[in-house]
N, C-alpha and C. Protein backbone atom coordinates (compact mmCIF):
# COMPACT_ATOMS: atom_id res chain seq x y z
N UNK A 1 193.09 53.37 132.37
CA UNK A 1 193.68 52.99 133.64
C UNK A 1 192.93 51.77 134.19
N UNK A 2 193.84 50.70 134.63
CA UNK A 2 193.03 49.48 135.28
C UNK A 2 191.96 49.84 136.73
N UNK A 3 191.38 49.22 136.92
CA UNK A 3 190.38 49.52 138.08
C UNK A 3 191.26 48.40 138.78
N UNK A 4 190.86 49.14 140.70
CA UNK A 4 192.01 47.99 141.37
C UNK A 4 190.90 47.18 141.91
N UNK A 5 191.56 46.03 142.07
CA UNK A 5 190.91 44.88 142.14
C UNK A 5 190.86 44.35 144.06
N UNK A 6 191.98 45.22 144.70
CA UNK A 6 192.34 44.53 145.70
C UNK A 6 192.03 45.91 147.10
N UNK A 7 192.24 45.77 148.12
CA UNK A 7 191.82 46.95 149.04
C UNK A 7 193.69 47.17 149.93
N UNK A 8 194.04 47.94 149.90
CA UNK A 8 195.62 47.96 150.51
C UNK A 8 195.04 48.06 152.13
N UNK A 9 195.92 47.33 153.11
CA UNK A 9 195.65 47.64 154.45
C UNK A 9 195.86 48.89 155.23
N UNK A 10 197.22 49.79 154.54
CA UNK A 10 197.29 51.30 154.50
C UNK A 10 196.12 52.21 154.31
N UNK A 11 195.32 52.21 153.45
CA UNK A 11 194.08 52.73 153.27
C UNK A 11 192.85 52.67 154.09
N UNK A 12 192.92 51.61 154.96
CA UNK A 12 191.46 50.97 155.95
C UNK A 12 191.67 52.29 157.18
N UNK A 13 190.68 52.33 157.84
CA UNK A 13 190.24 53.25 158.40
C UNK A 13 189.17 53.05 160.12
N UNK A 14 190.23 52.94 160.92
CA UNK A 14 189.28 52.73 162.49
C UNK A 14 189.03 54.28 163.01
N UNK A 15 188.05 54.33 163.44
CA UNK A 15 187.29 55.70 164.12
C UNK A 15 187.04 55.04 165.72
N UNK A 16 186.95 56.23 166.39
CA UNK A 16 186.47 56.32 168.00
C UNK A 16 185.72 57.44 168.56
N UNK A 17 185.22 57.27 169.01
CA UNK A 17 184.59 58.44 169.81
C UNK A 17 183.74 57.53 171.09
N UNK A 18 183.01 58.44 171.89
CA UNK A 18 182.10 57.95 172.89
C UNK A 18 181.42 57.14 172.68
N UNK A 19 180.70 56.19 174.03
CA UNK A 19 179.69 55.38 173.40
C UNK A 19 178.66 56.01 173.29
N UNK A 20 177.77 54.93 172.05
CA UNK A 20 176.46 55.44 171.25
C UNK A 20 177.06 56.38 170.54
N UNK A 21 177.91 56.89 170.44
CA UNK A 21 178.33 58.14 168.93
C UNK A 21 177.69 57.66 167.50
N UNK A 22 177.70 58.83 166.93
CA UNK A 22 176.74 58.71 165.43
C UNK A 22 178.30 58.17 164.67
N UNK A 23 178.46 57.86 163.18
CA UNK A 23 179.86 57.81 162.44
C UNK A 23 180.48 59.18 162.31
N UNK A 24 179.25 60.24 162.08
CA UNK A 24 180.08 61.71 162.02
C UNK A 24 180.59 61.97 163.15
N UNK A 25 180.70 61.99 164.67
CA UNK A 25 180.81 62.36 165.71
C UNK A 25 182.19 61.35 166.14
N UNK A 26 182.65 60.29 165.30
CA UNK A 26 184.43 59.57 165.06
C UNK A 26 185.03 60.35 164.56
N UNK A 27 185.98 59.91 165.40
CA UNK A 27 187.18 60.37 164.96
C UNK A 27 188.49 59.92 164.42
N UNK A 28 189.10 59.91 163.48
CA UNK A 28 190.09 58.82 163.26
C UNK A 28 191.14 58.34 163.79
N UNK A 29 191.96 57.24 164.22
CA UNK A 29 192.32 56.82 164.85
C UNK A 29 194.00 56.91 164.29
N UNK A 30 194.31 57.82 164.16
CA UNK A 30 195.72 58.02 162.96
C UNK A 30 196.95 57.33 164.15
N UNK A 31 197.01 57.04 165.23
CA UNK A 31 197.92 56.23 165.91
C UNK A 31 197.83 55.26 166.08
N UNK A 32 197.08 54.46 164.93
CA UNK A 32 197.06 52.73 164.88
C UNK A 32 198.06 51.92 163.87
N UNK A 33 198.52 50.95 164.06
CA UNK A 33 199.30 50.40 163.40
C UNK A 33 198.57 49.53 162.44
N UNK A 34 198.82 47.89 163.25
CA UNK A 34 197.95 47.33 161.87
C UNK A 34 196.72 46.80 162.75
N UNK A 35 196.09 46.12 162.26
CA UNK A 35 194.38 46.05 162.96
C UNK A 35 194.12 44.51 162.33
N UNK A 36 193.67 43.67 163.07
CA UNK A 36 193.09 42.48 162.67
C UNK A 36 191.49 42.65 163.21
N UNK A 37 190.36 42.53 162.74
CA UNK A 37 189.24 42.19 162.51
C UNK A 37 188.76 41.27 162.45
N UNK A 38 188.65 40.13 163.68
CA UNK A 38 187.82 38.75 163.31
C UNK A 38 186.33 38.37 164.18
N UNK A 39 185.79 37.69 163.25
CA UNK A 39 184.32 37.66 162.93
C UNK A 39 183.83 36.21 162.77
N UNK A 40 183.13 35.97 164.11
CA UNK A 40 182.94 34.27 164.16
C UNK A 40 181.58 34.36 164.59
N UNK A 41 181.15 32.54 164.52
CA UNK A 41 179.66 32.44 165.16
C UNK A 41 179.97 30.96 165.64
N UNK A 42 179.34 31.13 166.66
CA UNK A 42 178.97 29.80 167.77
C UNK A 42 178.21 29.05 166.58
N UNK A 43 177.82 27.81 166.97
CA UNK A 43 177.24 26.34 166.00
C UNK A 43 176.44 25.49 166.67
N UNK A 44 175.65 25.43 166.09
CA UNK A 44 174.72 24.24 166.36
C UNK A 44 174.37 23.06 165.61
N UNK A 45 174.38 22.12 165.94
CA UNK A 45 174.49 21.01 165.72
C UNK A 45 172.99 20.62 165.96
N UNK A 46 172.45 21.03 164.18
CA UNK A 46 171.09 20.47 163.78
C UNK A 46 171.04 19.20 162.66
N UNK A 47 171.62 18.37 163.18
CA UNK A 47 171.67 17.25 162.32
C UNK A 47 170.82 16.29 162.74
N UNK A 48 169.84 15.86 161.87
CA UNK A 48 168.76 14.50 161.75
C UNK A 48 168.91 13.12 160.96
N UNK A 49 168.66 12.50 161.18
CA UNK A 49 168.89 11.29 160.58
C UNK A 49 168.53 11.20 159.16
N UNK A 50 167.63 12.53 158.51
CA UNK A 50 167.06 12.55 157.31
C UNK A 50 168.57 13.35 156.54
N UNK A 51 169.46 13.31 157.08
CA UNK A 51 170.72 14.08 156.75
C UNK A 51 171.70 13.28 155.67
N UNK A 52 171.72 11.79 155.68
CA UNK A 52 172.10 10.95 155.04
C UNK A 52 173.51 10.63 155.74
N UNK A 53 173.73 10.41 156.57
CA UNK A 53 175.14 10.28 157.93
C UNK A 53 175.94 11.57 157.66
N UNK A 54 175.34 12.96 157.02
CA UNK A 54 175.79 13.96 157.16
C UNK A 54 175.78 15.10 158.77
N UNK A 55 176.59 15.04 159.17
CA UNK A 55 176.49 16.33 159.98
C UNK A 55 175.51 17.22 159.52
N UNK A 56 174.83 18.35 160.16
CA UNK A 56 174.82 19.33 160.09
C UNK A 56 174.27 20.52 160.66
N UNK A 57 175.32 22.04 160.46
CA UNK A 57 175.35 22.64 161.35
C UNK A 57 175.14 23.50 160.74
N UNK A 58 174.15 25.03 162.28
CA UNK A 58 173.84 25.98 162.05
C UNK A 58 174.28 27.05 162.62
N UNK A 59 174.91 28.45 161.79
CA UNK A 59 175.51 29.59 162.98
C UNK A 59 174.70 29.68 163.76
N UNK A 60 174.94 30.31 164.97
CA UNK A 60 174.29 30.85 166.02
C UNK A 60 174.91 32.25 166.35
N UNK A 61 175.04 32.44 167.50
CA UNK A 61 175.52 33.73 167.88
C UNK A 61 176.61 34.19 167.47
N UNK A 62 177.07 35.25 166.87
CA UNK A 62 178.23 36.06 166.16
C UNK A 62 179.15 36.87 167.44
N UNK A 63 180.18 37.05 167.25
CA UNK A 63 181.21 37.74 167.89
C UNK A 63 182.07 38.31 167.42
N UNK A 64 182.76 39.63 167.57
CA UNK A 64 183.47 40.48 166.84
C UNK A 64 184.81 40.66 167.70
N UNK A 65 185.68 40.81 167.23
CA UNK A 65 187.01 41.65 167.86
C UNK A 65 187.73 42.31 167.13
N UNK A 66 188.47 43.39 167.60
CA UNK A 66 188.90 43.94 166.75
C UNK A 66 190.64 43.80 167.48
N UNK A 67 191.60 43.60 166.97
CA UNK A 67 192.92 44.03 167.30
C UNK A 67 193.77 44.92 166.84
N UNK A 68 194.76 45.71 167.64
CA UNK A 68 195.13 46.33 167.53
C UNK A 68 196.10 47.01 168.22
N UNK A 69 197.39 47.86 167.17
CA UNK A 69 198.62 48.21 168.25
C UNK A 69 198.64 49.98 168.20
N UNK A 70 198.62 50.51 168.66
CA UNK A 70 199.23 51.78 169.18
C UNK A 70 200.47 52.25 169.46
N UNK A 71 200.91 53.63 169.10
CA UNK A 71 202.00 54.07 170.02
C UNK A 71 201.48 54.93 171.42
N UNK A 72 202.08 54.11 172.44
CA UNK A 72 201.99 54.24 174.10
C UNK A 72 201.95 56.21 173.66
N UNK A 73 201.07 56.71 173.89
CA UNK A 73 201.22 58.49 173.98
C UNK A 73 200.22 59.23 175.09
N UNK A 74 200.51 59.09 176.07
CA UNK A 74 199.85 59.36 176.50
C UNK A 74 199.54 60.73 176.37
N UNK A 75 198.09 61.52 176.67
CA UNK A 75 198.18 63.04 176.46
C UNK A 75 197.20 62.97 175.21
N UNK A 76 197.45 62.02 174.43
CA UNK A 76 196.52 61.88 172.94
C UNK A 76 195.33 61.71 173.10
N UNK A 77 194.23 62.19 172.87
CA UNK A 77 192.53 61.91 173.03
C UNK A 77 192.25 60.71 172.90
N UNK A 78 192.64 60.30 171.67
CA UNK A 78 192.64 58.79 171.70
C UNK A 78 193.05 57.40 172.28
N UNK A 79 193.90 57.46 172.47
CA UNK A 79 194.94 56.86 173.45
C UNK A 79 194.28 56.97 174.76
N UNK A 80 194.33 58.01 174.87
CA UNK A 80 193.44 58.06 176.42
C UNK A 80 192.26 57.71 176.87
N UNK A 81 191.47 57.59 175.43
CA UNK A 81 189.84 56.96 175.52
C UNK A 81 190.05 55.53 175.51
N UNK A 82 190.50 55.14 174.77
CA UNK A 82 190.79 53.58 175.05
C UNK A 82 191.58 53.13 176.42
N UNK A 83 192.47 54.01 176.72
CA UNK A 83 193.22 53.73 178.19
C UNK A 83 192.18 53.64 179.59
N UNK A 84 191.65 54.69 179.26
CA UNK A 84 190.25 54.54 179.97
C UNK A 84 189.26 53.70 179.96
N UNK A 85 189.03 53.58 178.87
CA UNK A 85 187.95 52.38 179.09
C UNK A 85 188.81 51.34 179.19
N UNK A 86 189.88 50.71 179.14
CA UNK A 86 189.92 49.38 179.82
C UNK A 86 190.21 49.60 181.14
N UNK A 87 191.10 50.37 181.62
CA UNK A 87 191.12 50.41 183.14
C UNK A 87 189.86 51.14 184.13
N UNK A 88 188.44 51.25 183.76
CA UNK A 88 187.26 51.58 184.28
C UNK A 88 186.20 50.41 183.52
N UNK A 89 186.78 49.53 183.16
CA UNK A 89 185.92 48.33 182.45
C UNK A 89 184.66 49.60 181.88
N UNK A 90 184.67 50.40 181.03
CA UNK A 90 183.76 51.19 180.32
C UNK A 90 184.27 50.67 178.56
N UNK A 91 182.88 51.32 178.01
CA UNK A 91 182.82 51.22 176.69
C UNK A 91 183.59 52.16 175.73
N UNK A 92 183.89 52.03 174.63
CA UNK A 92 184.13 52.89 173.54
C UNK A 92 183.75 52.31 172.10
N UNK A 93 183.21 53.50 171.36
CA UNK A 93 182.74 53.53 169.88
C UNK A 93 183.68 53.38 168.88
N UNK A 94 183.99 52.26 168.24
CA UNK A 94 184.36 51.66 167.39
C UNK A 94 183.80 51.22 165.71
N UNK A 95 184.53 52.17 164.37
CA UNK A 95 184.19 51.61 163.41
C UNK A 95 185.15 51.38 162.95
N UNK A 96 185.12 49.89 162.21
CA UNK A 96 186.52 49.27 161.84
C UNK A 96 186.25 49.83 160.39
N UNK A 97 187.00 50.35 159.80
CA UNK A 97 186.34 50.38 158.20
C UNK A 97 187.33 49.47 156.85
N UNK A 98 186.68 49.15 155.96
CA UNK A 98 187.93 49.23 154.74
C UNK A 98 188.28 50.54 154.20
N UNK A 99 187.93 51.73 154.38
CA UNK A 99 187.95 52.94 153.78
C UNK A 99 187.61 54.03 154.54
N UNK A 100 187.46 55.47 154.35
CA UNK A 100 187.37 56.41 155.24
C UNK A 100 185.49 56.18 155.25
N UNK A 101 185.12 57.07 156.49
CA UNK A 101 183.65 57.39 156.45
C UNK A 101 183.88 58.34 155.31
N UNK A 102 182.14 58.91 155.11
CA UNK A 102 181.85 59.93 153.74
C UNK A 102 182.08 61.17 154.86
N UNK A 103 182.67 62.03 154.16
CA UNK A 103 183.11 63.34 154.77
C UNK A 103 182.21 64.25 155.08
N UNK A 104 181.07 64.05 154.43
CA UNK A 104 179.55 65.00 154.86
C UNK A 104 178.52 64.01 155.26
N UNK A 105 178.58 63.14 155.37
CA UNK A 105 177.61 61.77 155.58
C UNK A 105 176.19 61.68 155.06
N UNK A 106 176.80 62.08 153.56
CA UNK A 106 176.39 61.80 152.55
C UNK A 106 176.47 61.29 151.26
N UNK A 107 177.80 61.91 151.03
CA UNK A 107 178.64 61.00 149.28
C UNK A 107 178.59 59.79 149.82
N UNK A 108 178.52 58.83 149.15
CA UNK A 108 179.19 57.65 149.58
C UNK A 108 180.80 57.25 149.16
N UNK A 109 181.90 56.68 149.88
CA UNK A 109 182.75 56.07 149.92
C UNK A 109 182.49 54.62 149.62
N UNK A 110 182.48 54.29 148.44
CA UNK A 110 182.32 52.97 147.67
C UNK A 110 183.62 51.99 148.00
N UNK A 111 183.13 51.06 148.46
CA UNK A 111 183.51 49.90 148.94
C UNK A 111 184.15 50.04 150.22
N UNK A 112 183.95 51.06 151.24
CA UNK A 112 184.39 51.39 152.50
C UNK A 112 183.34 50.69 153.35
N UNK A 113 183.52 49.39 154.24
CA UNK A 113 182.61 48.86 155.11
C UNK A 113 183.28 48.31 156.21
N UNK A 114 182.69 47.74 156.89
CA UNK A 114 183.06 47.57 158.43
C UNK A 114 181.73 47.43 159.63
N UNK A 115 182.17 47.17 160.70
CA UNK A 115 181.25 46.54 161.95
C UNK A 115 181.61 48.06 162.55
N UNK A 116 180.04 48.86 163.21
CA UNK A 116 180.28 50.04 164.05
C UNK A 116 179.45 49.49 165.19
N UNK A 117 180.32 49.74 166.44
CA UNK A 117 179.43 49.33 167.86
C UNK A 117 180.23 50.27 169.18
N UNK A 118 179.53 49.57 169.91
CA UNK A 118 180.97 49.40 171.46
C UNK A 118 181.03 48.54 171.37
N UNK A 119 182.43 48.75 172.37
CA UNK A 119 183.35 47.77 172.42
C UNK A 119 184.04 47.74 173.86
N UNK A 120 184.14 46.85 174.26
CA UNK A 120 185.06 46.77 175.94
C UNK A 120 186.45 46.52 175.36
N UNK A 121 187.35 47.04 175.97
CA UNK A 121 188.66 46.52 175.76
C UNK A 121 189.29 46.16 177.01
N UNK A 122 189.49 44.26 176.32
CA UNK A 122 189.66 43.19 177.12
C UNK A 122 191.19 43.18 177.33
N UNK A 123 191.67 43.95 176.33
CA UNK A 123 193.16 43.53 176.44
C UNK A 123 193.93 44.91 176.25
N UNK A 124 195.38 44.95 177.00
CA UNK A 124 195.69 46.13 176.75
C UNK A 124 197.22 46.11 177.43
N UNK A 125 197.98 45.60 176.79
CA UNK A 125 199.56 44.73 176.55
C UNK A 125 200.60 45.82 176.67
N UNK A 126 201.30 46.53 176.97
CA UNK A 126 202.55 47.73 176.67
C UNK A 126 203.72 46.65 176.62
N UNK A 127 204.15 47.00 175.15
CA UNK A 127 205.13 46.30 174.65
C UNK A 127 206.27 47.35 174.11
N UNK A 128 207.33 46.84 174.94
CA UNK A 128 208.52 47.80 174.89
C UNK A 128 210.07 47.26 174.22
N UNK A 129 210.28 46.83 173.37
CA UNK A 129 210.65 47.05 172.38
C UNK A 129 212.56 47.11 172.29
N UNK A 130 213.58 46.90 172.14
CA UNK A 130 214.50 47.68 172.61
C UNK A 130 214.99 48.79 171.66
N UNK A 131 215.00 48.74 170.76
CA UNK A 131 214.78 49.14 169.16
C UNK A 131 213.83 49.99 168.62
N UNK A 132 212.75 50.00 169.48
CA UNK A 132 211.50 50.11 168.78
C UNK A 132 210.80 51.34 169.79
N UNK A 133 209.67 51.94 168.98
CA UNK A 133 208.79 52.59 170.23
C UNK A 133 208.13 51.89 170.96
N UNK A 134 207.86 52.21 172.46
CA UNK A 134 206.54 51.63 173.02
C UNK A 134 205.31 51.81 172.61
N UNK A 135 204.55 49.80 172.42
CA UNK A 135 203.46 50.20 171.87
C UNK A 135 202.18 49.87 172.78
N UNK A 136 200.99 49.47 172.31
CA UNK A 136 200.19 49.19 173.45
C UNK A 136 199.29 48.43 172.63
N UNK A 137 199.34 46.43 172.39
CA UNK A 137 198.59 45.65 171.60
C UNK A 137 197.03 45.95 172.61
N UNK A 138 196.29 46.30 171.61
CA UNK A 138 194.72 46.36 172.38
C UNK A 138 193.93 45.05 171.82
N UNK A 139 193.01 44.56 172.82
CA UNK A 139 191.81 43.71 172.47
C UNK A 139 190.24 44.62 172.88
N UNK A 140 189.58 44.67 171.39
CA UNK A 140 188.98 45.02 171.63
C UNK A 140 187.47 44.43 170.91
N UNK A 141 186.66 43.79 172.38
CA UNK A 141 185.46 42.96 171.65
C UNK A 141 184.28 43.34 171.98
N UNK A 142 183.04 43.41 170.85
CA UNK A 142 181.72 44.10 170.74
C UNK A 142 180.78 43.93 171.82
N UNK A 143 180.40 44.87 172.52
CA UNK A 143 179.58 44.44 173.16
C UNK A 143 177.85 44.66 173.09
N UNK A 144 178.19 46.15 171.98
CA UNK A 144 176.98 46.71 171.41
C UNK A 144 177.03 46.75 169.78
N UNK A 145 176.24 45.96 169.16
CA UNK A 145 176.45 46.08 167.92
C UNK A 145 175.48 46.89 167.84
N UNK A 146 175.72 47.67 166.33
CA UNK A 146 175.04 48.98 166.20
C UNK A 146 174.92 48.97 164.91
N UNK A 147 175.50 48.95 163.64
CA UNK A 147 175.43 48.29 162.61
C UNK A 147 176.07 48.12 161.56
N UNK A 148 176.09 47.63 160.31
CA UNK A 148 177.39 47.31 159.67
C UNK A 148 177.22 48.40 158.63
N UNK A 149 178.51 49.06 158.41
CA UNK A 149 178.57 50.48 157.44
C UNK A 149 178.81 50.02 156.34
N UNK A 150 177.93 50.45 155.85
CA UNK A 150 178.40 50.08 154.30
C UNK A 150 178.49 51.43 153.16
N UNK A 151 179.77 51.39 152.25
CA UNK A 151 179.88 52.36 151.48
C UNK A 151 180.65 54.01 152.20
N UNK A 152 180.45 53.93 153.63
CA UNK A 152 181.13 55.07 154.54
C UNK A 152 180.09 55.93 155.28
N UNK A 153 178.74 55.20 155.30
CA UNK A 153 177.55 55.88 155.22
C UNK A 153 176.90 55.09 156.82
N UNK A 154 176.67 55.60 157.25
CA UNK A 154 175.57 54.87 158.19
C UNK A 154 174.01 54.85 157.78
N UNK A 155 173.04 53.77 158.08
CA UNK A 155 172.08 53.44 157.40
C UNK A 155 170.82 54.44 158.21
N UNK A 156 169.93 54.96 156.66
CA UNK A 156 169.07 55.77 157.28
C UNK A 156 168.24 55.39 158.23
C-alpha cells in the first residue's frame, strides 16, 4: 500500500477548552467547518552597506490567527465558549492541529501539529444564508502562546 504523501483538510483537528487548559483537558471542536491558519512576522530592515546594494531583512515578532466558520447553535458548549469570549473581550484555549491529539497523551499521533495558546476572538460575523444554515465566521488571534504540538503530544 502507498504511504500518503499529502494531509486531507477533513482530517485536521481544532480543540477548545478554558484558558491555560492542558491538550488533554480540549475538547474537539466537531461544529467547525473549514479553518484557515495564518502565521506571519513583522521585519526588520537590517541592511548595511557591506550587503552589496542588497536589502536585507530580519523576522521579528510572529502573529497567529486562526479562522473559522461554525454552525450558529446556540446551547452547544462550544459555541457558547467562543460566544462568550468575544462578547466579554475574554480568552479561550485553542489548538489548531493537522491531526487529532494522542488519546492518552502519550502514543504519539505522527505528523499531527499545530500552534496551542489563547486566543481573543476579534471577529465574530453571523452569516445567514438563504439556502443555507446560519453560520458564525470567527477571528480568532493569539494572545498567549503556549506552544507548538508536535506529533499530538504536548512537550514534557
Amino acid at each position: 500500500m502507498p504511504t500518503q504523501t499529502f494531509l486531507l483538510g477533513m482530517n485536521a483537528k481544532i480543540y477548545q477548552g478554558a484558558e491555560g487548559a492542558a491538550l488533554a483537558d480540549l475538547v474537539e471542536m466537531s461544529n467547525v467547518k473549514d479553518v484557515t491558519v495564518t502565521m506571519e512576522a513583522g521585519e526588520a530592515d537590517v541592511t548595511t552597506r557591506a550587503n552589496s546594494g542588497w536589502r536585507a531583512t530580519a523576522p521579528t515578532l510572529r502573529e497567529c490567527t486562526a479562522e473559522f466558520q461554525m454552525l450558529w447553535k446556540p446551547g452547544d458548549d462550544v459555541f457558547d465558549a467562543v460566544k462568550t469570549a468575544f462578547l466579554t473581550a475574554g480568552l479561550v484555549r485553542l489548538a489548531v492541529l493537522t491531526g487529532a491529539k494522542s488519546a492518552d497523551g502519550i502514543a504519539p499521533v505522527t505528523g499531527s501539529e499545530g500552534p496551542q495558546g489563547d486566543f481573543s476572538i476579534t471577529g465574530f460575523t453571523r452569516n445567514e444564508p438563504l439556502e443555507e444554515g446560519v453560520t458564525v465566521s470567527v477571528t480568532a488571534k493569539l494572545a498567549v502562546f503556549d506552544q507548538w504540538i508536535a506529533n499530538g503530544l504536548e512537550a514534557a
